[in-house]
N, C-alpha and C. Protein backbone atom coordinates (compact mmCIF):
# COMPACT_ATOMS: atom_id res chain seq x y z
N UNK A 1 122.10 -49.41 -109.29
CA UNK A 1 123.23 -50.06 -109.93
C UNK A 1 124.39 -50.07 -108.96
N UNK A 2 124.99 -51.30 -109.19
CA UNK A 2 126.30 -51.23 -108.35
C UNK A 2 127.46 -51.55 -108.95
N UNK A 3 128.43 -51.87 -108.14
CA UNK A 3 130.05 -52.78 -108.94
C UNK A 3 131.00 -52.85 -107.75
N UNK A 4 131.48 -53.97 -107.48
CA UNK A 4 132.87 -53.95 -106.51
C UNK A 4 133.95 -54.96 -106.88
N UNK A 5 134.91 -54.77 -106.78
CA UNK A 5 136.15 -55.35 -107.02
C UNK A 5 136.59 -55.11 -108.42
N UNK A 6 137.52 -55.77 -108.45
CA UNK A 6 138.67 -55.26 -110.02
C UNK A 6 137.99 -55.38 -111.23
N UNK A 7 136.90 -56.52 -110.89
CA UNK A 7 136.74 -56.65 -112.66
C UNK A 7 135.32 -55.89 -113.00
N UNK A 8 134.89 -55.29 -111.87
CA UNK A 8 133.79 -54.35 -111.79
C UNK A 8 133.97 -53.08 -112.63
N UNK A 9 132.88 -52.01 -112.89
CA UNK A 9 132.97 -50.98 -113.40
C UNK A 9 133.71 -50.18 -112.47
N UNK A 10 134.33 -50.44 -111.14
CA UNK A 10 134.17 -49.35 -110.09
C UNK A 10 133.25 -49.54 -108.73
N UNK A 11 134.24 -49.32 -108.07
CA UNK A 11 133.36 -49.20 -106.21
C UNK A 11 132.29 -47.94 -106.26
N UNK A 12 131.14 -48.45 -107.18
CA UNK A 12 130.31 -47.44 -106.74
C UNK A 12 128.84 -47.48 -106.92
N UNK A 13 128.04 -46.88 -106.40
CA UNK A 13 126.76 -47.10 -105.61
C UNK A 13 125.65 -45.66 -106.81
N UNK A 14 124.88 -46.09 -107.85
CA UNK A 14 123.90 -45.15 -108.05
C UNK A 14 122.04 -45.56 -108.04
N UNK A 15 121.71 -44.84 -107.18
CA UNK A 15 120.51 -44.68 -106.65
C UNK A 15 119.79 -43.30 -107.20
N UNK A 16 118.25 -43.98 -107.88
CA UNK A 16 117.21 -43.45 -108.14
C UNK A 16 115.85 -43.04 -107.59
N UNK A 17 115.53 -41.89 -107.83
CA UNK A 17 114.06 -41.84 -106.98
C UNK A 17 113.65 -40.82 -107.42
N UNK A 18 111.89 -41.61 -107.80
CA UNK A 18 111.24 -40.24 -108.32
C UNK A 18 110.82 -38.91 -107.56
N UNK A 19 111.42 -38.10 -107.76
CA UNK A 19 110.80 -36.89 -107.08
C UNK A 19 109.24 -36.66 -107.47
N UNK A 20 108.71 -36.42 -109.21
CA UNK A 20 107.61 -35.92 -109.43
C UNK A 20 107.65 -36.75 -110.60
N UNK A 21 105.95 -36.81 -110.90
CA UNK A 21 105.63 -37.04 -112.42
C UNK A 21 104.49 -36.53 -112.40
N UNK A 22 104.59 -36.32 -113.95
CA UNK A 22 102.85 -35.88 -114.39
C UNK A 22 102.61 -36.40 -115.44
N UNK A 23 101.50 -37.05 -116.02
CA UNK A 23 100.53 -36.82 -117.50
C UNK A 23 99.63 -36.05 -117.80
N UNK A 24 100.17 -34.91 -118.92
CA UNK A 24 99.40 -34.10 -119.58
C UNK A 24 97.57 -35.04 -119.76
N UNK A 25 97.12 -34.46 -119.13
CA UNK A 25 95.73 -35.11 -119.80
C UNK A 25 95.23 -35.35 -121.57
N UNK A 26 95.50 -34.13 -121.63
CA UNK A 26 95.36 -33.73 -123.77
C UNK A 26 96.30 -34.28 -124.34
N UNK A 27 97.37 -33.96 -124.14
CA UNK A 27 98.83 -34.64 -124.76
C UNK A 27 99.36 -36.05 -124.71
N UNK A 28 98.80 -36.16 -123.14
CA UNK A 28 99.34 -37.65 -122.66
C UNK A 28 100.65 -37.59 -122.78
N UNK A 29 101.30 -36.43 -123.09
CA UNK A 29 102.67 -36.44 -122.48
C UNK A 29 103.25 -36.73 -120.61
N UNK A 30 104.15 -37.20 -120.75
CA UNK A 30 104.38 -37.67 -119.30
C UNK A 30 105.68 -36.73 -119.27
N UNK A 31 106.07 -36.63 -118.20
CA UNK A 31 107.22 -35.94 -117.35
C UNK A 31 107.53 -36.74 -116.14
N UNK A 32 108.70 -36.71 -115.15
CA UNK A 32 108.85 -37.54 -114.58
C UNK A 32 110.50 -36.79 -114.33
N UNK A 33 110.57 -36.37 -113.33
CA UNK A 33 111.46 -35.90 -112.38
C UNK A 33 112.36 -36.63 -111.31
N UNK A 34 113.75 -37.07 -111.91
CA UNK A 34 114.34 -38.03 -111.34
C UNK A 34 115.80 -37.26 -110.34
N UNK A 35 115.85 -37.78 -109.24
CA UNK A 35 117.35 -37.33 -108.39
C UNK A 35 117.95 -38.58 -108.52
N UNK A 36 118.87 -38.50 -108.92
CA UNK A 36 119.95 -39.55 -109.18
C UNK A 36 120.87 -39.19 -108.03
N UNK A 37 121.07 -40.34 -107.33
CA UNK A 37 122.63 -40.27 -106.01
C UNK A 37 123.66 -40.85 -106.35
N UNK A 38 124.78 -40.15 -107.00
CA UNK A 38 126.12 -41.06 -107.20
C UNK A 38 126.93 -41.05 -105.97
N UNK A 39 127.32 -42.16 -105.71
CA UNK A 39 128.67 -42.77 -104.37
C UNK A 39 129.63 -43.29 -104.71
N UNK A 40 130.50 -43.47 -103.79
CA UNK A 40 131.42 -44.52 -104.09
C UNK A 40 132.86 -44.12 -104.16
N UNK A 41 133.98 -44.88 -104.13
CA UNK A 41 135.19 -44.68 -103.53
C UNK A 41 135.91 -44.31 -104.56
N UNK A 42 135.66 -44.55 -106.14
CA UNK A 42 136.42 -44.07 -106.94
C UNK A 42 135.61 -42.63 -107.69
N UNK A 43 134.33 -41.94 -107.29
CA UNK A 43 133.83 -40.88 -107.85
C UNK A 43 133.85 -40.49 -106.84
N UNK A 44 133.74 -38.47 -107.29
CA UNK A 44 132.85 -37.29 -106.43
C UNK A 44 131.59 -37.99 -106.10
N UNK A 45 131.18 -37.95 -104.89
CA UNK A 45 129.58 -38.12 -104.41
C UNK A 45 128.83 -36.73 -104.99
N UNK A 46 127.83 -37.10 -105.44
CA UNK A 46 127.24 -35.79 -105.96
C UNK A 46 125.71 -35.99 -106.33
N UNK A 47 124.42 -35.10 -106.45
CA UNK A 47 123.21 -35.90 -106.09
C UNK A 47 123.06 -35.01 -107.55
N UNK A 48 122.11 -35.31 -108.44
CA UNK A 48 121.56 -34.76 -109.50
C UNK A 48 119.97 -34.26 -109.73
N UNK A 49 119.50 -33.98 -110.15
CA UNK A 49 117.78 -33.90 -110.97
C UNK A 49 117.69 -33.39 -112.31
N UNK A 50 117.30 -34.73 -112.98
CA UNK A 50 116.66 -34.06 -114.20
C UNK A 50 115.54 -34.53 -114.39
N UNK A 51 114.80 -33.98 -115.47
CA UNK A 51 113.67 -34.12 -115.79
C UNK A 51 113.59 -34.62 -117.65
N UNK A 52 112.45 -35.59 -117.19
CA UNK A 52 112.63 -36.10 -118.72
C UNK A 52 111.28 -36.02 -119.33
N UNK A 53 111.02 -35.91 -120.44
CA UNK A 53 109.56 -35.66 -121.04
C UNK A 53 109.22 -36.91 -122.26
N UNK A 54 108.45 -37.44 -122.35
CA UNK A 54 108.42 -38.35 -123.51
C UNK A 54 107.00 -37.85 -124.09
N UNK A 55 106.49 -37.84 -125.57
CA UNK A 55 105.51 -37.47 -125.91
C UNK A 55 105.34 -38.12 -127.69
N UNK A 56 104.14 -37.91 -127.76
CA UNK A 56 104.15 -38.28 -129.84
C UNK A 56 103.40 -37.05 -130.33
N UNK A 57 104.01 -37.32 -131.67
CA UNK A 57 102.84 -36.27 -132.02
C UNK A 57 101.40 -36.39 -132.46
N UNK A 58 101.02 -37.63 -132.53
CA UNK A 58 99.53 -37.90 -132.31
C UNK A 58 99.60 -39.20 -131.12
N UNK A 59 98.61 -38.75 -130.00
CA UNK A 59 99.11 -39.80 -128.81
C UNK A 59 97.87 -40.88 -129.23
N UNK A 60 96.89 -41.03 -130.36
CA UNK A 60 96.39 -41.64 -130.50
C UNK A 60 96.67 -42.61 -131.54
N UNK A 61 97.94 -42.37 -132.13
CA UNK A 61 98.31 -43.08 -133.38
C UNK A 61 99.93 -43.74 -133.38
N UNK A 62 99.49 -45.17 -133.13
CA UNK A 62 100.71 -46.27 -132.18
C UNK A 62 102.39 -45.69 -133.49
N UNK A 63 101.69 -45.29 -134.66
CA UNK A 63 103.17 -45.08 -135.87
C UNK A 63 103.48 -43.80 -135.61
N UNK A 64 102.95 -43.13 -134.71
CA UNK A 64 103.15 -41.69 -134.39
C UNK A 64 104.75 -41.16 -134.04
N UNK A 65 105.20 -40.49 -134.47
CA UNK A 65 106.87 -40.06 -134.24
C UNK A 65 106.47 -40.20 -132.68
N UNK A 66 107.85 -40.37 -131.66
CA UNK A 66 107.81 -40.12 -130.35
C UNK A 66 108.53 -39.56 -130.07
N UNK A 67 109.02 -38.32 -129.36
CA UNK A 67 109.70 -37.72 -128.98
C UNK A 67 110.52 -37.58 -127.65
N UNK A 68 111.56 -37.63 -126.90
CA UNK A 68 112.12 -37.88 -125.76
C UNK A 68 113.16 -36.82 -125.70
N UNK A 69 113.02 -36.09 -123.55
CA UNK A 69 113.95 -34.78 -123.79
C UNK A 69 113.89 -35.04 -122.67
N UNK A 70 115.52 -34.61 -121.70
CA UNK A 70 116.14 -34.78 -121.11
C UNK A 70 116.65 -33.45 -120.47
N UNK A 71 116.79 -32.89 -119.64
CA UNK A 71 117.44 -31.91 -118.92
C UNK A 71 117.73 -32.22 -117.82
N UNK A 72 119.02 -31.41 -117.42
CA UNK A 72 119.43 -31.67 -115.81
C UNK A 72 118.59 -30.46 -115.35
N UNK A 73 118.23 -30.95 -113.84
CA UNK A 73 118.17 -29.30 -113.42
C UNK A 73 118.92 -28.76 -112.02
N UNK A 74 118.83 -29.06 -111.20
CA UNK A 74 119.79 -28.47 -110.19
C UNK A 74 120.68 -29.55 -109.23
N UNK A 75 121.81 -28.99 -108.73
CA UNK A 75 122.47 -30.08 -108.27
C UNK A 75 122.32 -29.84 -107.23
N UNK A 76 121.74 -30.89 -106.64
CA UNK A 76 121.16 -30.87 -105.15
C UNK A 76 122.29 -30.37 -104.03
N UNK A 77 123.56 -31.55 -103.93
CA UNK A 77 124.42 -31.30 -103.13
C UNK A 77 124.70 -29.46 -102.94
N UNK A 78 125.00 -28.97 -104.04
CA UNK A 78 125.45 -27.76 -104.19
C UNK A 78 124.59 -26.75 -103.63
N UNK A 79 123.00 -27.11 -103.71
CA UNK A 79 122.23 -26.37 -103.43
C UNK A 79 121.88 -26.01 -101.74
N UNK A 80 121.60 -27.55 -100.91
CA UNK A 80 121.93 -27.45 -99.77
C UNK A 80 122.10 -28.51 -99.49
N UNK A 81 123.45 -28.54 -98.37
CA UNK A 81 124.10 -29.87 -97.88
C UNK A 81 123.18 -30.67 -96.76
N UNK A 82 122.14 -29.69 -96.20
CA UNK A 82 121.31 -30.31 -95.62
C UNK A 82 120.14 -31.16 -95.62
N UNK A 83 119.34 -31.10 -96.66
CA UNK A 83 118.96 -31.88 -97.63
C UNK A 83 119.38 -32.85 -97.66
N UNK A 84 120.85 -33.50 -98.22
CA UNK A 84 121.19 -34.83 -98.65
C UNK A 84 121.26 -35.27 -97.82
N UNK A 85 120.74 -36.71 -98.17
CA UNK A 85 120.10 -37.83 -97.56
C UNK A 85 118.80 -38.01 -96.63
N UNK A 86 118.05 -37.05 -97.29
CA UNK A 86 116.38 -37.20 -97.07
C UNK A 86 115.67 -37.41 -98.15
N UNK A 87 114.65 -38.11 -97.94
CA UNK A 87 113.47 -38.58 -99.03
C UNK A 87 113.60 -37.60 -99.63
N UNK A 88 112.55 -37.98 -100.70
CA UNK A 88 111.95 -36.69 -101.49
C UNK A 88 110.64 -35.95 -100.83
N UNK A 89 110.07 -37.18 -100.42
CA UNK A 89 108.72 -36.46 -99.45
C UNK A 89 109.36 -35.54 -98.09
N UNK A 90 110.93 -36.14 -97.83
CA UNK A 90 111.13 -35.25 -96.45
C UNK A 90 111.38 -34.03 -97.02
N UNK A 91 111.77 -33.48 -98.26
CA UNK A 91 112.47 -32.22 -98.99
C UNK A 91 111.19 -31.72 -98.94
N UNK A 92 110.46 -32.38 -99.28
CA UNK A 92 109.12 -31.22 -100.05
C UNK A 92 108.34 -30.73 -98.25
N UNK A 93 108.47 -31.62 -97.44
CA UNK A 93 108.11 -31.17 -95.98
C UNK A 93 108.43 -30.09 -95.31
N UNK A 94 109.96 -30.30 -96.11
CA UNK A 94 110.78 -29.48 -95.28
C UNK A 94 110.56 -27.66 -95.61
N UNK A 95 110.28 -27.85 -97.30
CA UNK A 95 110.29 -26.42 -97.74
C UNK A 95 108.88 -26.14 -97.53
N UNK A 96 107.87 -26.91 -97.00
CA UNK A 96 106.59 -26.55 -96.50
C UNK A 96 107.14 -25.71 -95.29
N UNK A 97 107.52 -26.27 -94.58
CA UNK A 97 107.57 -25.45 -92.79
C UNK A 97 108.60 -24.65 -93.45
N UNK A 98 109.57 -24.47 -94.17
CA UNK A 98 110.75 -23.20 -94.40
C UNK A 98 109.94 -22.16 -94.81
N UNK A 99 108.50 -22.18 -95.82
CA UNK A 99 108.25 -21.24 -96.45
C UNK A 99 107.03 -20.54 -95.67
N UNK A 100 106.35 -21.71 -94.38
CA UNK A 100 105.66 -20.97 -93.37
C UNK A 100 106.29 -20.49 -92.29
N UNK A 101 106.90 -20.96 -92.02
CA UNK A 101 107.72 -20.08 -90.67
C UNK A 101 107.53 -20.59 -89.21
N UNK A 102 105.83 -20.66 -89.33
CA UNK A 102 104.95 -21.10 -88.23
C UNK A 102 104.36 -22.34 -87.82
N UNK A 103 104.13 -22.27 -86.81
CA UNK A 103 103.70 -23.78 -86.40
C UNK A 103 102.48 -24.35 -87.06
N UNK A 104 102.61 -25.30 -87.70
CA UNK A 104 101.72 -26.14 -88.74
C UNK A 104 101.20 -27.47 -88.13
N UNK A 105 100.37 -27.69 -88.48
CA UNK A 105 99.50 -29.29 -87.90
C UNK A 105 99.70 -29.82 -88.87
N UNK A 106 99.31 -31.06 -88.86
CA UNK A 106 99.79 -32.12 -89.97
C UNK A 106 98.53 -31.86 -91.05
N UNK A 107 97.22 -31.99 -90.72
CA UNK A 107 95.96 -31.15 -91.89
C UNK A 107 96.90 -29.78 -92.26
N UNK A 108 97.20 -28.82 -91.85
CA UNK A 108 98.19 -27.74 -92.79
C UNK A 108 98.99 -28.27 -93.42
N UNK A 109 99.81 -28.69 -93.00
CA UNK A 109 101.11 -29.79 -93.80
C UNK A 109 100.72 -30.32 -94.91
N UNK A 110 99.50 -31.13 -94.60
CA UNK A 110 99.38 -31.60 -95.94
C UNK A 110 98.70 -31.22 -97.15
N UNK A 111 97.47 -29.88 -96.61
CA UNK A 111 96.96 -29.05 -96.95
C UNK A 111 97.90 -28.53 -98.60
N UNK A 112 98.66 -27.65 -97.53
CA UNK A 112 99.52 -27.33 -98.59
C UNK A 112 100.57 -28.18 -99.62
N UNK A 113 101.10 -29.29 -99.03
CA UNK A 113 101.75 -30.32 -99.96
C UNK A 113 100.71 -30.51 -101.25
N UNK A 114 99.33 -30.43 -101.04
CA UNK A 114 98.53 -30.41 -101.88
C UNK A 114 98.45 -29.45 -103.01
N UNK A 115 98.71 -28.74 -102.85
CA UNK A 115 98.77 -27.52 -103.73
C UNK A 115 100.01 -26.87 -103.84
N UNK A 116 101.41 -27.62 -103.67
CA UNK A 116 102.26 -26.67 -103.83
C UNK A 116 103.01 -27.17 -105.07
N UNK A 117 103.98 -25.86 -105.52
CA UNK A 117 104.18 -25.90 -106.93
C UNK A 117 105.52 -27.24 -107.04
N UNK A 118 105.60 -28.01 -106.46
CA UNK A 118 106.85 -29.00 -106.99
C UNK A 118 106.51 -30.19 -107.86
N UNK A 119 105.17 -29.79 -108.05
CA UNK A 119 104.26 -30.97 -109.40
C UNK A 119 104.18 -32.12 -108.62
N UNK A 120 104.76 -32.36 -107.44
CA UNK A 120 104.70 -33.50 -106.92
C UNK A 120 103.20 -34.19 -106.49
N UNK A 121 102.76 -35.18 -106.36
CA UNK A 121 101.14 -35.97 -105.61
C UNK A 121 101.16 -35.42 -104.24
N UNK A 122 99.74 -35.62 -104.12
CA UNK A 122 100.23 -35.26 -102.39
C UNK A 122 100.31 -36.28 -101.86
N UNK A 123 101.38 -35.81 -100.45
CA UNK A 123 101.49 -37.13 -99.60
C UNK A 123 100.25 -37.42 -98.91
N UNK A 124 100.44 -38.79 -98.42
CA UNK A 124 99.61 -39.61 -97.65
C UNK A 124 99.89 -39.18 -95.88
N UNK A 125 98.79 -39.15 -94.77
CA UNK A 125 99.42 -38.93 -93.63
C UNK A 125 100.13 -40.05 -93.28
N UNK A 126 100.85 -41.14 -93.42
CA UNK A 126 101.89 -42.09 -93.02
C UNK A 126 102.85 -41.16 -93.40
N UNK A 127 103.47 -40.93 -94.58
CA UNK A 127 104.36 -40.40 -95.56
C UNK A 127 104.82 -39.17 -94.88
N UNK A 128 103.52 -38.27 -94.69
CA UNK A 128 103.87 -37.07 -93.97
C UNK A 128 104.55 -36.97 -92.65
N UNK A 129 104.07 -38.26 -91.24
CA UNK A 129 104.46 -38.22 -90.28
C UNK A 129 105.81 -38.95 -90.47
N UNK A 130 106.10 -39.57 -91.00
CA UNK A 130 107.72 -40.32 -91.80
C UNK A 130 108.51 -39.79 -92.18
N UNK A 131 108.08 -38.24 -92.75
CA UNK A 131 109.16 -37.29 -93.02
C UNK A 131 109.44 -36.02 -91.88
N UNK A 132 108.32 -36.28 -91.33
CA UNK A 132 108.62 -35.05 -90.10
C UNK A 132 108.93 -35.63 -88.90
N UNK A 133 109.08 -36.90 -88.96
CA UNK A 133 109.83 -38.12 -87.44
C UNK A 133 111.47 -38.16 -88.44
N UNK A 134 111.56 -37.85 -89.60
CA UNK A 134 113.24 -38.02 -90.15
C UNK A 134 113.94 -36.63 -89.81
N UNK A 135 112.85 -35.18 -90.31
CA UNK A 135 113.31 -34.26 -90.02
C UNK A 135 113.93 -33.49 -88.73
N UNK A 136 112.33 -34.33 -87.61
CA UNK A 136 113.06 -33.71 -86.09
C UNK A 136 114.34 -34.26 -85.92
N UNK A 137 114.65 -35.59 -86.55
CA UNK A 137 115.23 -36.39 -86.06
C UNK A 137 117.35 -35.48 -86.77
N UNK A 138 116.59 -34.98 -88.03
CA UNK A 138 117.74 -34.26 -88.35
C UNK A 138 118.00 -33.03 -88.05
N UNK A 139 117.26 -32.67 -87.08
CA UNK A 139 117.24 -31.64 -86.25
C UNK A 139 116.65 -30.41 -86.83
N UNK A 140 116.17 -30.73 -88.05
CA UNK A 140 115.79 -29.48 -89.37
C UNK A 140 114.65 -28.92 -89.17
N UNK A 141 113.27 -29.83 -88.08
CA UNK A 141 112.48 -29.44 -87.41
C UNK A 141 112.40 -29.42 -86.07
N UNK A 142 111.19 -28.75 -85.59
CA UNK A 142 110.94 -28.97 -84.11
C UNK A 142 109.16 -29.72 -83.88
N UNK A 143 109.21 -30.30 -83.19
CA UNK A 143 107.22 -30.82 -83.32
C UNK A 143 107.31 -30.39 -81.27
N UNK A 144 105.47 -30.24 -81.21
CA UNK A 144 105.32 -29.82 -80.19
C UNK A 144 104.09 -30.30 -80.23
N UNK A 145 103.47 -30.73 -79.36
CA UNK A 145 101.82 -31.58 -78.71
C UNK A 145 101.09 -30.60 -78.66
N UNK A 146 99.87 -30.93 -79.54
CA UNK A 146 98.85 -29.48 -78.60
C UNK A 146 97.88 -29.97 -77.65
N UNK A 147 98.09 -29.03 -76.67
CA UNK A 147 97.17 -29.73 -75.25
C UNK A 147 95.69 -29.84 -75.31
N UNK A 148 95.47 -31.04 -74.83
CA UNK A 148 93.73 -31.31 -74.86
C UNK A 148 94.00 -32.30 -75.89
N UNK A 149 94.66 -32.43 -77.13
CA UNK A 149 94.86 -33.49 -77.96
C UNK A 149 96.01 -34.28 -78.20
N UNK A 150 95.38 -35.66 -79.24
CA UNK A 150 96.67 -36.34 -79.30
C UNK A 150 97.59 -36.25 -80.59
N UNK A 151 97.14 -34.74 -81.22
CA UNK A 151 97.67 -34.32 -82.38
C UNK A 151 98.99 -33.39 -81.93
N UNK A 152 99.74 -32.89 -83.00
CA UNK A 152 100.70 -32.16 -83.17
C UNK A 152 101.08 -31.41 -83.47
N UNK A 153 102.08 -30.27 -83.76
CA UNK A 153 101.98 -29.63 -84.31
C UNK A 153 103.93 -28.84 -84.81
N UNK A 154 104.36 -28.48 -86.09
CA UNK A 154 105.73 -28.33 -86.06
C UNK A 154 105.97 -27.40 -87.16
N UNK A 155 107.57 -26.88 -87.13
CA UNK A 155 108.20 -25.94 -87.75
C UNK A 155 108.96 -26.33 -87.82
N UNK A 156 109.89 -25.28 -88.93
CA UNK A 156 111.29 -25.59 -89.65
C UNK A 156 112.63 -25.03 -87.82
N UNK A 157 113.48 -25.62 -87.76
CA UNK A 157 114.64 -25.11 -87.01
C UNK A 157 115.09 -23.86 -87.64
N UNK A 158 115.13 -23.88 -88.75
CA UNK A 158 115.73 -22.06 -89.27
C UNK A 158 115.05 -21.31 -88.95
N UNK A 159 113.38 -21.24 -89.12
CA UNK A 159 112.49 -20.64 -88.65
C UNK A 159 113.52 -20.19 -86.87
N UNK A 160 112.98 -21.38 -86.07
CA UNK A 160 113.42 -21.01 -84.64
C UNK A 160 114.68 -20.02 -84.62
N UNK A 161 115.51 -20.52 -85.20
CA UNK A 161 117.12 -20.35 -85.06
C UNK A 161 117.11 -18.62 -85.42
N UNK A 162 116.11 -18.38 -86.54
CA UNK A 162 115.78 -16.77 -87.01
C UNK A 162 115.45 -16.05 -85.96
N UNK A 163 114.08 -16.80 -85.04
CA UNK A 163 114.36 -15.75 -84.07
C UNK A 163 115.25 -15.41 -82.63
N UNK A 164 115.72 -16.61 -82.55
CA UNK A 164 116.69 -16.61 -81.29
C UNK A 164 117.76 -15.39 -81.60
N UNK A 165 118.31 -15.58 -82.84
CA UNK A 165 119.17 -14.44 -83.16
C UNK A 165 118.24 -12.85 -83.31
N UNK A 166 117.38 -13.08 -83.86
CA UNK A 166 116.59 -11.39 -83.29
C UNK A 166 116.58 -11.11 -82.30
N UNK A 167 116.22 -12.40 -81.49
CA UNK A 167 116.09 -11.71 -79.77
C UNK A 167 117.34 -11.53 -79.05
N UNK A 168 118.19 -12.03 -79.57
CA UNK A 168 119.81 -11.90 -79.11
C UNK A 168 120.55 -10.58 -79.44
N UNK A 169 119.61 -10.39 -81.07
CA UNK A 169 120.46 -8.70 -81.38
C UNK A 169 120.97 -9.24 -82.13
N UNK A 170 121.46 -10.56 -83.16
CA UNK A 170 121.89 -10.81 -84.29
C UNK A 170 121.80 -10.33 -85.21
């Protein structure tokens, strides 16, 4: 959504993107995990997530009550400033290499994107190398060649940055 000039709502810019969804298989309840980005010259910039649930109480019966629920859950900006303005696939990359430490290949990378708890699908290897060519690029990782191949291999910069200061005596 947008608006500019006087007879507009406001100079300002909000952008959507799904982080996660799921359907209950039994329930056929859905969930669906949204970051909302507010901008713009007359608001606070500020990034959001909530999560919304829609469900009936018989999912096989079209007169069935339906039910709809809404929660915020954390405010991104607040949480870390480094983060904003990366995908959602670059976030979930990123807390892959934060929570290994160690140098990961892109089969680890995605390994675990596979199984990790943010309910999210797993990424695709396009998706994966798209968020870790945004990350080096935000300096949040490091990637390194492994010799003999034309594969790769990378970590989080905090990781690094942790031990430079050990070895310094930090």
């Amino acid at each position: 959504m947008s608006g500019a000039g006087p007879d507009a709502w406001g100079r300002v810019l909000i952008s959507a993107a799904k982080v996660a969804s799921h359907t209950d298989p039994v329930t056929l309840a859905t969930t669906v995990t949204l970051e909302l980005d507010f901008q713009g010259d007359e608001i606070a910039e500020r990034t959001v997530r909530i999560r919304r649930k829609v469900w009936a109480d018989d999912p096989n019966d079209i007169g069935s009550a339906m039910h709809y629920e809404v929660e915020q859950l954390d405010d991104i900006a607040a949480q870390d400033v480094d983060l904003a303005g990366l995908s959602p696939s670059a976030r979930r990359v990123q807390v892959i290499l934060d929570e290994s430490g160690d140098w990961l290949t892109l089969q680890l990378i995605g390994d675990a994107l596979a199984t990790d708890s943010s309910g999210g699908p797993p990424l695709k290897r396009p998706t994966i190398q798209t968020a870790l060519a945004a990350l080096v690029s935000a300096e949040m990782a490091e990637s390194a060649g492994i010799l003999g191949t034309t594969g790769g291999k990378w970590r989080s910069s905090h990781a690094h940055s942790d031990e430079i200061g050990t070895e310094n005596g930090f």
